[in-house]
N, C-alpha and C. Protein backbone atom coordinates (compact mmCIF):
# COMPACT_ATOMS: atom_id res chain seq x y z
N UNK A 1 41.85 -107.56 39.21
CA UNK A 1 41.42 -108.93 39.02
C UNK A 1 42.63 -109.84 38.85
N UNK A 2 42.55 -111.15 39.41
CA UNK A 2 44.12 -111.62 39.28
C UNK A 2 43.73 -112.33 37.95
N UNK A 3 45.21 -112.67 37.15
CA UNK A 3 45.44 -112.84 36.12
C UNK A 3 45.21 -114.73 36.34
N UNK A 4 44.48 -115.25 35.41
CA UNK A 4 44.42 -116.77 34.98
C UNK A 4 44.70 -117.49 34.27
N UNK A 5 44.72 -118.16 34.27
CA UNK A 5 45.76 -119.11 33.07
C UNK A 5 45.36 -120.46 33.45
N UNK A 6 46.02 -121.14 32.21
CA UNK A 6 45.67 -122.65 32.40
C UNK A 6 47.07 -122.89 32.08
N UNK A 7 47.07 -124.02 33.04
CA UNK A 7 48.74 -124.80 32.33
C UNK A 7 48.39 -125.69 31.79
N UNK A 8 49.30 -125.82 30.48
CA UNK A 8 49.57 -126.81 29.54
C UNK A 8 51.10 -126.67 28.95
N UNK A 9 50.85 -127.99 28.06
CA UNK A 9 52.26 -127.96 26.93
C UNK A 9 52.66 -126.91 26.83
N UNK A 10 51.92 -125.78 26.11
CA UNK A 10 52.14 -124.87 25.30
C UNK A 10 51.27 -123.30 25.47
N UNK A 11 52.39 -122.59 25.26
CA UNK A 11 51.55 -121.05 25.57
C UNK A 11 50.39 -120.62 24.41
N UNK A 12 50.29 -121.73 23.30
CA UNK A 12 49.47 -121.47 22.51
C UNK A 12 48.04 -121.97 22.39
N UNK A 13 47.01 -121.23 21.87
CA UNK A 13 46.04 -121.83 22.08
C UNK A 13 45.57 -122.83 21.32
N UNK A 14 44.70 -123.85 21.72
CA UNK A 14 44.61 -124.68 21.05
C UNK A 14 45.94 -126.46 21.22
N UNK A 15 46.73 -125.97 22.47
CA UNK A 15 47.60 -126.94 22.99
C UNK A 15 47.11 -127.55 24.01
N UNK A 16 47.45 -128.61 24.41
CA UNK A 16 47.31 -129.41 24.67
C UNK A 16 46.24 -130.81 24.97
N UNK A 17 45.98 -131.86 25.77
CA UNK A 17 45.35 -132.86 25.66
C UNK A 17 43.67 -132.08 25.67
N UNK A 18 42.49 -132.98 25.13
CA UNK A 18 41.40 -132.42 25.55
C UNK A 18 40.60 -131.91 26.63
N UNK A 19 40.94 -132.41 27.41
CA UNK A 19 40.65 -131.75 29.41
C UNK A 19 40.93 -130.37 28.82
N UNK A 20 42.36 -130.04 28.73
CA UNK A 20 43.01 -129.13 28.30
C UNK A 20 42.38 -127.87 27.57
N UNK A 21 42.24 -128.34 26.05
CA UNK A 21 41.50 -127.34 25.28
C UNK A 21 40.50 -127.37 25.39
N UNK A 22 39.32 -127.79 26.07
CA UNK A 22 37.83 -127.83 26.39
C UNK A 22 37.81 -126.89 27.71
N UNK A 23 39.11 -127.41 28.75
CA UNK A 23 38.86 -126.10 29.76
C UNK A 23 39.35 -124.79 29.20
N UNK A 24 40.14 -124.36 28.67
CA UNK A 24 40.63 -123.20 28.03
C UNK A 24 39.42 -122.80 27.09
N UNK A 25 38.97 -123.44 26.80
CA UNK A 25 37.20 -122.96 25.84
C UNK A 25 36.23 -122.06 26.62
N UNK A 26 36.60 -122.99 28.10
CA UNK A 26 35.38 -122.50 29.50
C UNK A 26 35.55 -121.59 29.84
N UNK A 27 36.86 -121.62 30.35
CA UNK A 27 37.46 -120.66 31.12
C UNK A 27 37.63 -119.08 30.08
N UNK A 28 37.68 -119.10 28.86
CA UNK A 28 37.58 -117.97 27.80
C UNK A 28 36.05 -116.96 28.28
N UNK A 29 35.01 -117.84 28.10
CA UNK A 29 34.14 -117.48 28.00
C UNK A 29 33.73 -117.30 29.58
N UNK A 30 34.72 -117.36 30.77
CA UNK A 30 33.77 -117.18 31.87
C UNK A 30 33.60 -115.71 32.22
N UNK A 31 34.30 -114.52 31.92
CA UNK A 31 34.26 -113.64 32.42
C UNK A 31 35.20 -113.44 33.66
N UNK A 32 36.08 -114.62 33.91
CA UNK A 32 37.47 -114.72 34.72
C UNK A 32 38.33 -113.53 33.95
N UNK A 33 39.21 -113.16 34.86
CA UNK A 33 40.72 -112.22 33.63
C UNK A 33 41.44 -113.54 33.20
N UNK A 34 40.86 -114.14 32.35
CA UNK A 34 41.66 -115.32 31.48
C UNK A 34 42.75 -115.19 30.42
N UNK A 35 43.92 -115.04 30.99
CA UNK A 35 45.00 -114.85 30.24
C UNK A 35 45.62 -115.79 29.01
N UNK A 36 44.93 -116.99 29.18
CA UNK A 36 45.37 -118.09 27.84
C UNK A 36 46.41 -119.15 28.92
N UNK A 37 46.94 -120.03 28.10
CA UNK A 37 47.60 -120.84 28.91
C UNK A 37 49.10 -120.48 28.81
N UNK A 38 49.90 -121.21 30.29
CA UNK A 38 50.88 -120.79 30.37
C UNK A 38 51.71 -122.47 30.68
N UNK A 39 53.10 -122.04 30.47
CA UNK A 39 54.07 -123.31 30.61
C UNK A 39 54.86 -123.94 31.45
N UNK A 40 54.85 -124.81 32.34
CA UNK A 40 55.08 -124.75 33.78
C UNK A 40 56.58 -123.71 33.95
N UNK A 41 57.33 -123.27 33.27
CA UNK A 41 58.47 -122.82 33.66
C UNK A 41 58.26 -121.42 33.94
N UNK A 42 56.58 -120.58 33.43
CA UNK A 42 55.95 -119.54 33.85
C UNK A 42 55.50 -119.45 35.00
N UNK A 43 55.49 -120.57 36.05
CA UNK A 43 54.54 -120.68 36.77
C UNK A 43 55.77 -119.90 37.93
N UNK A 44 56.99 -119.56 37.66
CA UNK A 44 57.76 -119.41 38.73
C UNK A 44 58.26 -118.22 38.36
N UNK A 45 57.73 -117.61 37.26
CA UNK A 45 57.68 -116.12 36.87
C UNK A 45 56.69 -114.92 37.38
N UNK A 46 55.80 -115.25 37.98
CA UNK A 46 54.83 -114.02 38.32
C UNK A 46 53.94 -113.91 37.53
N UNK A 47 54.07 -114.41 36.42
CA UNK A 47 53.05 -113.67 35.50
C UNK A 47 51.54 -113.95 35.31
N UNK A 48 51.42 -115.18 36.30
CA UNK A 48 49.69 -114.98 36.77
C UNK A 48 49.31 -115.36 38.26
N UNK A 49 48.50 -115.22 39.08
CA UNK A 49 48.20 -115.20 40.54
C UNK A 49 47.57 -116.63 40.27
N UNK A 50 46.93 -117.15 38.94
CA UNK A 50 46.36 -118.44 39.48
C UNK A 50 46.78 -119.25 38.04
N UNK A 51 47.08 -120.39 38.26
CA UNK A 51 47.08 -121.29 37.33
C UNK A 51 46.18 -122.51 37.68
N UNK A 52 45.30 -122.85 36.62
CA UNK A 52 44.84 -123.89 36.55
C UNK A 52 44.72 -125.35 36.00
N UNK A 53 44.68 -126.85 36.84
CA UNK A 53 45.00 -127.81 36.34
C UNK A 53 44.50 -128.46 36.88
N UNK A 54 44.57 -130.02 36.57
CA UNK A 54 43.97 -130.40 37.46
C UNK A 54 44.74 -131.40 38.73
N UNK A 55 44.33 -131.82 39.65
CA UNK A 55 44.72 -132.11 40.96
C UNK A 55 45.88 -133.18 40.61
N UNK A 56 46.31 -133.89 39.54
CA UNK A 56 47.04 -134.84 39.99
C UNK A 56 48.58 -134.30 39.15
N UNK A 57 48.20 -133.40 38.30
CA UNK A 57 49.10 -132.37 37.67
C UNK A 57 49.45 -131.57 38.99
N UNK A 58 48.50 -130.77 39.38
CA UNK A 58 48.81 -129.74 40.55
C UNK A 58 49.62 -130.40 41.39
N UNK A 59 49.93 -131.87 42.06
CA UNK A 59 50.87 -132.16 42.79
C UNK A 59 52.04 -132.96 42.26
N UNK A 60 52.42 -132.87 41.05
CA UNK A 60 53.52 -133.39 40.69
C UNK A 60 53.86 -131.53 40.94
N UNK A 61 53.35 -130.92 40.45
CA UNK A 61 54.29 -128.99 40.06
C UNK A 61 54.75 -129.15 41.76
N UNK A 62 53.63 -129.33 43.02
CA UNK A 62 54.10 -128.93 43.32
C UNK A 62 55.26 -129.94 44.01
N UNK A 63 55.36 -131.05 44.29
CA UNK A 63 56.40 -132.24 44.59
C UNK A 63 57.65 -131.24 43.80
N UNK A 64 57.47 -131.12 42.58
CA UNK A 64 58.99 -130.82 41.91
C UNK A 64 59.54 -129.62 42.40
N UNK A 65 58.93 -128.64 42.40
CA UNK A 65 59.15 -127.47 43.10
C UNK A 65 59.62 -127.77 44.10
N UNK A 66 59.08 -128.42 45.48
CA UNK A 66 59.96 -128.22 47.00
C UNK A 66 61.34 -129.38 46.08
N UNK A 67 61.47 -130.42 45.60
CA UNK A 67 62.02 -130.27 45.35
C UNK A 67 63.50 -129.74 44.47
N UNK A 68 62.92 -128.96 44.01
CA UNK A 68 64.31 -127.75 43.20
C UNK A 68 64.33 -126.94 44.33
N UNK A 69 63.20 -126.68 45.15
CA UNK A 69 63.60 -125.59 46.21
C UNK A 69 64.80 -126.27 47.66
N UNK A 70 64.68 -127.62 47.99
CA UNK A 70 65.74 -128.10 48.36
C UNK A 70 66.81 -128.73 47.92
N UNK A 71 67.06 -128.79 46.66
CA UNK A 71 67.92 -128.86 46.32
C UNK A 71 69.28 -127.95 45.48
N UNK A 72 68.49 -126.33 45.40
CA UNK A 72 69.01 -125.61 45.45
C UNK A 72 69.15 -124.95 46.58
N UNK A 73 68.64 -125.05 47.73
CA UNK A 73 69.30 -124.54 48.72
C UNK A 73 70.64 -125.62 49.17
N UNK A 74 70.29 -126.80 49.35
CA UNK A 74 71.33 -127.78 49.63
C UNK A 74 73.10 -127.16 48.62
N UNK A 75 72.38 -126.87 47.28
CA UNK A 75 73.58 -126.72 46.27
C UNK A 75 74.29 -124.99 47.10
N UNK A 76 73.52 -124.71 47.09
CA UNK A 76 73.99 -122.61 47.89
C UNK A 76 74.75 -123.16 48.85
N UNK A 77 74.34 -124.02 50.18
CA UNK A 77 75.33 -124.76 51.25
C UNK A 77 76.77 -125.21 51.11
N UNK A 78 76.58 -125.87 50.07
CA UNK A 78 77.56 -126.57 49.39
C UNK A 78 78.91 -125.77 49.24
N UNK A 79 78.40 -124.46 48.04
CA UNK A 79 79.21 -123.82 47.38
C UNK A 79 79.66 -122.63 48.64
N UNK A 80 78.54 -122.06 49.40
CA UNK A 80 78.86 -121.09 50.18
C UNK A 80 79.64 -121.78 52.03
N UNK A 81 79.78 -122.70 51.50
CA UNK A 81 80.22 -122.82 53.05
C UNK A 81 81.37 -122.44 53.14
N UNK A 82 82.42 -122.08 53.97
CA UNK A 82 83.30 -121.57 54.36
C UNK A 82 83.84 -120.00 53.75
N UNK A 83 82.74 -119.36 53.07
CA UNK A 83 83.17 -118.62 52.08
C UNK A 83 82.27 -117.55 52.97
N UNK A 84 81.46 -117.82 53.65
CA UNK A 84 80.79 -117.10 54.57
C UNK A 84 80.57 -117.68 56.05
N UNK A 85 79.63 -117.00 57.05
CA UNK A 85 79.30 -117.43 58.42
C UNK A 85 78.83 -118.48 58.01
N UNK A 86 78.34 -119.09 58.99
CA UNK A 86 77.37 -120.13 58.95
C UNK A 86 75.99 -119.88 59.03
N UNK A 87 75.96 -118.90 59.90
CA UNK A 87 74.33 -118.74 59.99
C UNK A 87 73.95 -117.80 59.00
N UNK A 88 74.77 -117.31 57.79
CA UNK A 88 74.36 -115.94 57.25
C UNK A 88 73.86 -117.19 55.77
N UNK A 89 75.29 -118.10 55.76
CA UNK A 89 74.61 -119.38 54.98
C UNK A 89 73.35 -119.91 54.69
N UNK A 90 73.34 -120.41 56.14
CA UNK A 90 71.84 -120.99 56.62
C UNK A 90 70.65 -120.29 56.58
N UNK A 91 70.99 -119.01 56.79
CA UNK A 91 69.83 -118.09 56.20
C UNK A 91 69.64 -117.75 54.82
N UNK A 92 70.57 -117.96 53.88
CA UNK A 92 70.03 -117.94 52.62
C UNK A 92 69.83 -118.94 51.95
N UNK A 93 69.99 -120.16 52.30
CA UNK A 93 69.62 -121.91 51.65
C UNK A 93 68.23 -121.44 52.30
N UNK A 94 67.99 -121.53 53.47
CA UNK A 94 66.86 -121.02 54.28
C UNK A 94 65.66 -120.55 53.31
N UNK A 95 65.55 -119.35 52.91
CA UNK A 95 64.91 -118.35 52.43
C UNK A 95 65.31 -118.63 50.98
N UNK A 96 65.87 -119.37 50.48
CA UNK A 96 65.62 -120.01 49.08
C UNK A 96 64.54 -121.31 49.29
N UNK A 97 64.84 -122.10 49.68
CA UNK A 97 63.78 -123.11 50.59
C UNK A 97 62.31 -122.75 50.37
N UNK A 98 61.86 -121.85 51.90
CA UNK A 98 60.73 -121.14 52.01
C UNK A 98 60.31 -120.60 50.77
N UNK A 99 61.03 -120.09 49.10
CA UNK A 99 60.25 -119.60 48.66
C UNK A 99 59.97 -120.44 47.63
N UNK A 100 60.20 -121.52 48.01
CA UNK A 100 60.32 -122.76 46.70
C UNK A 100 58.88 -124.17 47.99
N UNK A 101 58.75 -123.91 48.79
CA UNK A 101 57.92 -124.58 49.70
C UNK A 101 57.04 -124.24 50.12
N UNK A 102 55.71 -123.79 49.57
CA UNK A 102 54.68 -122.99 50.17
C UNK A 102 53.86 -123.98 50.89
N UNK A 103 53.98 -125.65 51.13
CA UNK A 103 53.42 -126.32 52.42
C UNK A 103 53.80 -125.60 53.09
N UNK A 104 55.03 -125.75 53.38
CA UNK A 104 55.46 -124.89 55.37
C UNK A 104 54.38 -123.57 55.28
N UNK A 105 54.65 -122.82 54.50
CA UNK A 105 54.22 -121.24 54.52
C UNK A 105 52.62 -121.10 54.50
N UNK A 106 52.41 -121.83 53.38
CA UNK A 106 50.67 -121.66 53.56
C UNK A 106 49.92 -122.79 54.25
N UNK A 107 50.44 -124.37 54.61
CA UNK A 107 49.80 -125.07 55.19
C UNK A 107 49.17 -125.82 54.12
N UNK A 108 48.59 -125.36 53.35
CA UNK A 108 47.48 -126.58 52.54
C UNK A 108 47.31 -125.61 51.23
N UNK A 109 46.47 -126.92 50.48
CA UNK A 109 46.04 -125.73 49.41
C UNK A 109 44.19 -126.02 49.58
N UNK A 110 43.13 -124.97 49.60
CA UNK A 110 41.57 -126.00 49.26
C UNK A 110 41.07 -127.01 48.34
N UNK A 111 40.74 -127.89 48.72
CA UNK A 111 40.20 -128.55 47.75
C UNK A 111 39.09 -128.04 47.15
N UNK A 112 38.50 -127.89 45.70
CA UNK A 112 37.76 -127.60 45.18
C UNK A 112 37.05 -128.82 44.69
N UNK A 113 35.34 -128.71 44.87
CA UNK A 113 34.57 -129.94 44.13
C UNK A 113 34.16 -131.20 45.24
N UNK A 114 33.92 -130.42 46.28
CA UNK A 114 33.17 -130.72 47.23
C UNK A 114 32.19 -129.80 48.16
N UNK A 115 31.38 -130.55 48.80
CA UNK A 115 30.09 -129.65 49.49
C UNK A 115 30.58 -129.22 51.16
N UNK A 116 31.71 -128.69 50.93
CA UNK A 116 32.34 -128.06 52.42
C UNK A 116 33.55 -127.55 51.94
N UNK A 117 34.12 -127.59 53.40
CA UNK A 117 35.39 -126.87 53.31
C UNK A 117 36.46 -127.81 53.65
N UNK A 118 37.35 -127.84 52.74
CA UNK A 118 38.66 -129.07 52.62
C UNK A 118 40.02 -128.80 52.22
N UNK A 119 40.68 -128.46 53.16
CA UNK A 119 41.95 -128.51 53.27
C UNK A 119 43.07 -129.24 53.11
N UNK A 120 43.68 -129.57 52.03
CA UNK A 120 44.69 -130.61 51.93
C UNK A 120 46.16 -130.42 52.29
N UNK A 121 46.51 -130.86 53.19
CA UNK A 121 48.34 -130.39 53.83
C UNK A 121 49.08 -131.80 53.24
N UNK A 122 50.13 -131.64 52.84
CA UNK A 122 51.03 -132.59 52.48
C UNK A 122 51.10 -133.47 53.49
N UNK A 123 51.27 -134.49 53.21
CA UNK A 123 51.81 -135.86 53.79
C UNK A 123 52.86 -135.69 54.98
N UNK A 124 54.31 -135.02 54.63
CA UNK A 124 55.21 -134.39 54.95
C UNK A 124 55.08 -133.03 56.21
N UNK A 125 54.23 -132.56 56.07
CA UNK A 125 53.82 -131.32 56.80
C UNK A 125 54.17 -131.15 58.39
N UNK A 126 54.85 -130.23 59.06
CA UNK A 126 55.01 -129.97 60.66
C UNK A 126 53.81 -129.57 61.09
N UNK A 127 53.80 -129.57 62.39
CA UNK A 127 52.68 -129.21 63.33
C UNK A 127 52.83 -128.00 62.51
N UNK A 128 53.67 -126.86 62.30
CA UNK A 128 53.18 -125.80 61.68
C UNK A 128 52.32 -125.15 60.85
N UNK A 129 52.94 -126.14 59.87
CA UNK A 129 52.11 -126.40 58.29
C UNK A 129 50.78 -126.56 58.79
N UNK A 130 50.39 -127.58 59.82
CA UNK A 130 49.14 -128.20 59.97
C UNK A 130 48.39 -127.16 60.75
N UNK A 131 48.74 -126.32 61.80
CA UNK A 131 48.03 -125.16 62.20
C UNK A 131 47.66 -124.28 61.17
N UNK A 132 48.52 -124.05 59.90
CA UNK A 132 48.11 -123.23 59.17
C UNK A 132 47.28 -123.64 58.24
N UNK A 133 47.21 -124.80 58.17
CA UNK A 133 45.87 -125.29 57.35
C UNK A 133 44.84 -125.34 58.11
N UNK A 134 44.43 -125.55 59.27
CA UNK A 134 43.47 -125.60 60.41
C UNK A 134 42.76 -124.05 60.03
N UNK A 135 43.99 -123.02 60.29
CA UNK A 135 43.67 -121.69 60.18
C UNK A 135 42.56 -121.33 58.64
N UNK A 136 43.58 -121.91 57.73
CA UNK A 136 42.98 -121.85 56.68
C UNK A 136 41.81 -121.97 55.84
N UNK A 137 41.30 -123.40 56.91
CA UNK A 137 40.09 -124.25 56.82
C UNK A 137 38.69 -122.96 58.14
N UNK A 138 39.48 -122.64 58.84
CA UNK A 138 38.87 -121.28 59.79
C UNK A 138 37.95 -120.11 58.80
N UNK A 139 39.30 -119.59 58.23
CA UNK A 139 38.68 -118.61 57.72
C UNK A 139 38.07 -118.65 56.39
N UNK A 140 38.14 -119.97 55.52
CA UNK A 140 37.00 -120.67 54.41
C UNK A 140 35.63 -120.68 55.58
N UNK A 141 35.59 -120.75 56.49
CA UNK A 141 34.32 -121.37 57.30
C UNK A 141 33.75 -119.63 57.63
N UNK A 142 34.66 -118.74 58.25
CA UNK A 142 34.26 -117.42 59.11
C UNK A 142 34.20 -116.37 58.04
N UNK A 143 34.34 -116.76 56.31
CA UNK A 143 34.04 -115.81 55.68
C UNK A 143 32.99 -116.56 54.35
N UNK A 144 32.86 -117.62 54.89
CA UNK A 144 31.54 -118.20 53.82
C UNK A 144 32.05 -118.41 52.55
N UNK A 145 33.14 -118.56 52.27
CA UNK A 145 34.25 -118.76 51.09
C UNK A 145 33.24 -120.08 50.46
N UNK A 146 32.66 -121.25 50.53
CA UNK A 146 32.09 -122.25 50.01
C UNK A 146 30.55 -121.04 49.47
N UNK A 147 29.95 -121.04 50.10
CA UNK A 147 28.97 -120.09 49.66
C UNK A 147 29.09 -119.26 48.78
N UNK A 148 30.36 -118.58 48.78
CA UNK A 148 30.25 -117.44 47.75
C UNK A 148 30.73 -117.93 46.53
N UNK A 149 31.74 -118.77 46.57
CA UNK A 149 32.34 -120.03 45.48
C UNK A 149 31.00 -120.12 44.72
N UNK A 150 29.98 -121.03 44.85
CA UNK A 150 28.90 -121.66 44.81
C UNK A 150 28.19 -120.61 43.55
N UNK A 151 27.97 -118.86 44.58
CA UNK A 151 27.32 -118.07 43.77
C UNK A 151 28.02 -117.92 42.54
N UNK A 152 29.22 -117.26 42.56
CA UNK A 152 29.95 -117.16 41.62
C UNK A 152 30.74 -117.75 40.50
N UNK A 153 30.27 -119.36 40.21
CA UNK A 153 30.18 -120.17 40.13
C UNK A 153 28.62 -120.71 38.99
N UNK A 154 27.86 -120.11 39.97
CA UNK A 154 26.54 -119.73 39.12
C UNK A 154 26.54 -118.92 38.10
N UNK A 155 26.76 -117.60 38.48
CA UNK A 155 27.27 -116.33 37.55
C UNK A 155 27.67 -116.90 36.30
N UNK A 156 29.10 -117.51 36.53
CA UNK A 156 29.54 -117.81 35.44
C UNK A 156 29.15 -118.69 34.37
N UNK A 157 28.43 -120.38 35.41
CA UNK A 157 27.40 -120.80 34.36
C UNK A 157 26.37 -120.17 33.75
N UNK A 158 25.81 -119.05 34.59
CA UNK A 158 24.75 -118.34 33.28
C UNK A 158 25.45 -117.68 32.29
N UNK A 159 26.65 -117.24 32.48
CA UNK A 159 27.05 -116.51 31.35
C UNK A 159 27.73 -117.19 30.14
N UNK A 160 28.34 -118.40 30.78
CA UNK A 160 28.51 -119.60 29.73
C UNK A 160 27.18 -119.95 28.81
N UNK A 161 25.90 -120.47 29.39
CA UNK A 161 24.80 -120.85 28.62
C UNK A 161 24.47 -119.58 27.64
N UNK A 162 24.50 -118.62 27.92
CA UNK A 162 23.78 -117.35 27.14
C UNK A 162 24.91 -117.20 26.52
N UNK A 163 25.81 -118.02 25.86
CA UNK A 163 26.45 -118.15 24.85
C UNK A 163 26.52 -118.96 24.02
C-alpha cells in the first residue's frame, strides 16, 4: 500500500492551519496507509509515494522544485565545465534536471474533484510533456480510473460515518 501523508508545517500532529488538521483527522480514519504529516523538505526524501495538499500549495512545491532542479543543474555546468567533456557535463546537469522536473517526464498531474477525466500540464510544457498528458488522460479513460476513484471514495465515506 503506498505510504500517505499530508504536508504541512510540521511532522507533528496536530500542526498546522485548519484545512490542515481537519484533513489529517480524515485522512486518519480513512483506512488509507496514513503515515501522519510530513515537511516539504521530506517530500524529496522517498519517504512517502503520495503527499497530500491542496492545489494551490501543490503548485508552488512544484514551481520550486523545477526550479532548484534548474538551477542546480545550471550550478553542476558551471563548476564542471572544463573539468570534464562536454557532453558527459551535459548529461549530468541533464539527469539532475529530469529528476527535479516531472512536467517533462510525466506530462501532467490529474485533477481531482471533478466529474471526468482532467489532466493538467504546465503552462511551460513541450509537445512532449503534452503527448504524455494526452496519454495520461488515455489510460484514466481505458482503465475507468474516475469510476473506481468514485467507488473507493465511497468505501471510505462509509467507513468515516461508522465512526
Amino acid at each position: 500500500k503506498p505510504r500517505v501523508a499530508l504536508l504541512s508545517v510540521g511532522a507533528e500532529s496536530g500542526k498546522g492551519n485548519r484545512q490542515v488538521r481537519e484533513t489529517s483527522e480524515l485522512l486518519g480514519k480513512s483506512g488509507l496507509n496514513f503515515v501522519g504529516n510530513v515537511e516539504a523538505h521530506d517530500l524529496l526524501t522517498n519517504s512517502v509515494e503520495v503527499a497530500v495538499c491542496d492545489g494551490f500549495v501543490g503548485n508552488i512545491v512544484m514551481k520550486l522544485t523545477e526550479g532548484i532542479g534548474r538551477a542546480t543543474a545550471e550550478l553542476v555546468r558551471t563548476r564542471l565545465d572544463g573539468k570534464m567533456a562536454g557532453e558527459d557535463v551535459d548529461s549530468v546537469a541533464d539527469e539532475i534536471f529530469e529528476l527535479s522536473n516531472q512536467v517533462e517526464t510525466r506530462g501532467g498531474g490529474p485533477l481531482f474533484g471533478v466529474n471526468g477525466v482532467s489532466v493538467v500540464g504546465h503552462g511551460a510544457a513541450r509537445a512532449e510533456a503534452v503527448k504524455r498528458a494526452i496519454g495520461m488522460a488515455k489510460l484514466a479513460v481505458d482503465t475507468g480510473f474516475v469510476s473506481q476513484m468514485y467507488q473507493d471514495l465511497e468505501s471510505v465515506h462509509a467507513r468515516l460515518e461508522e465512526q
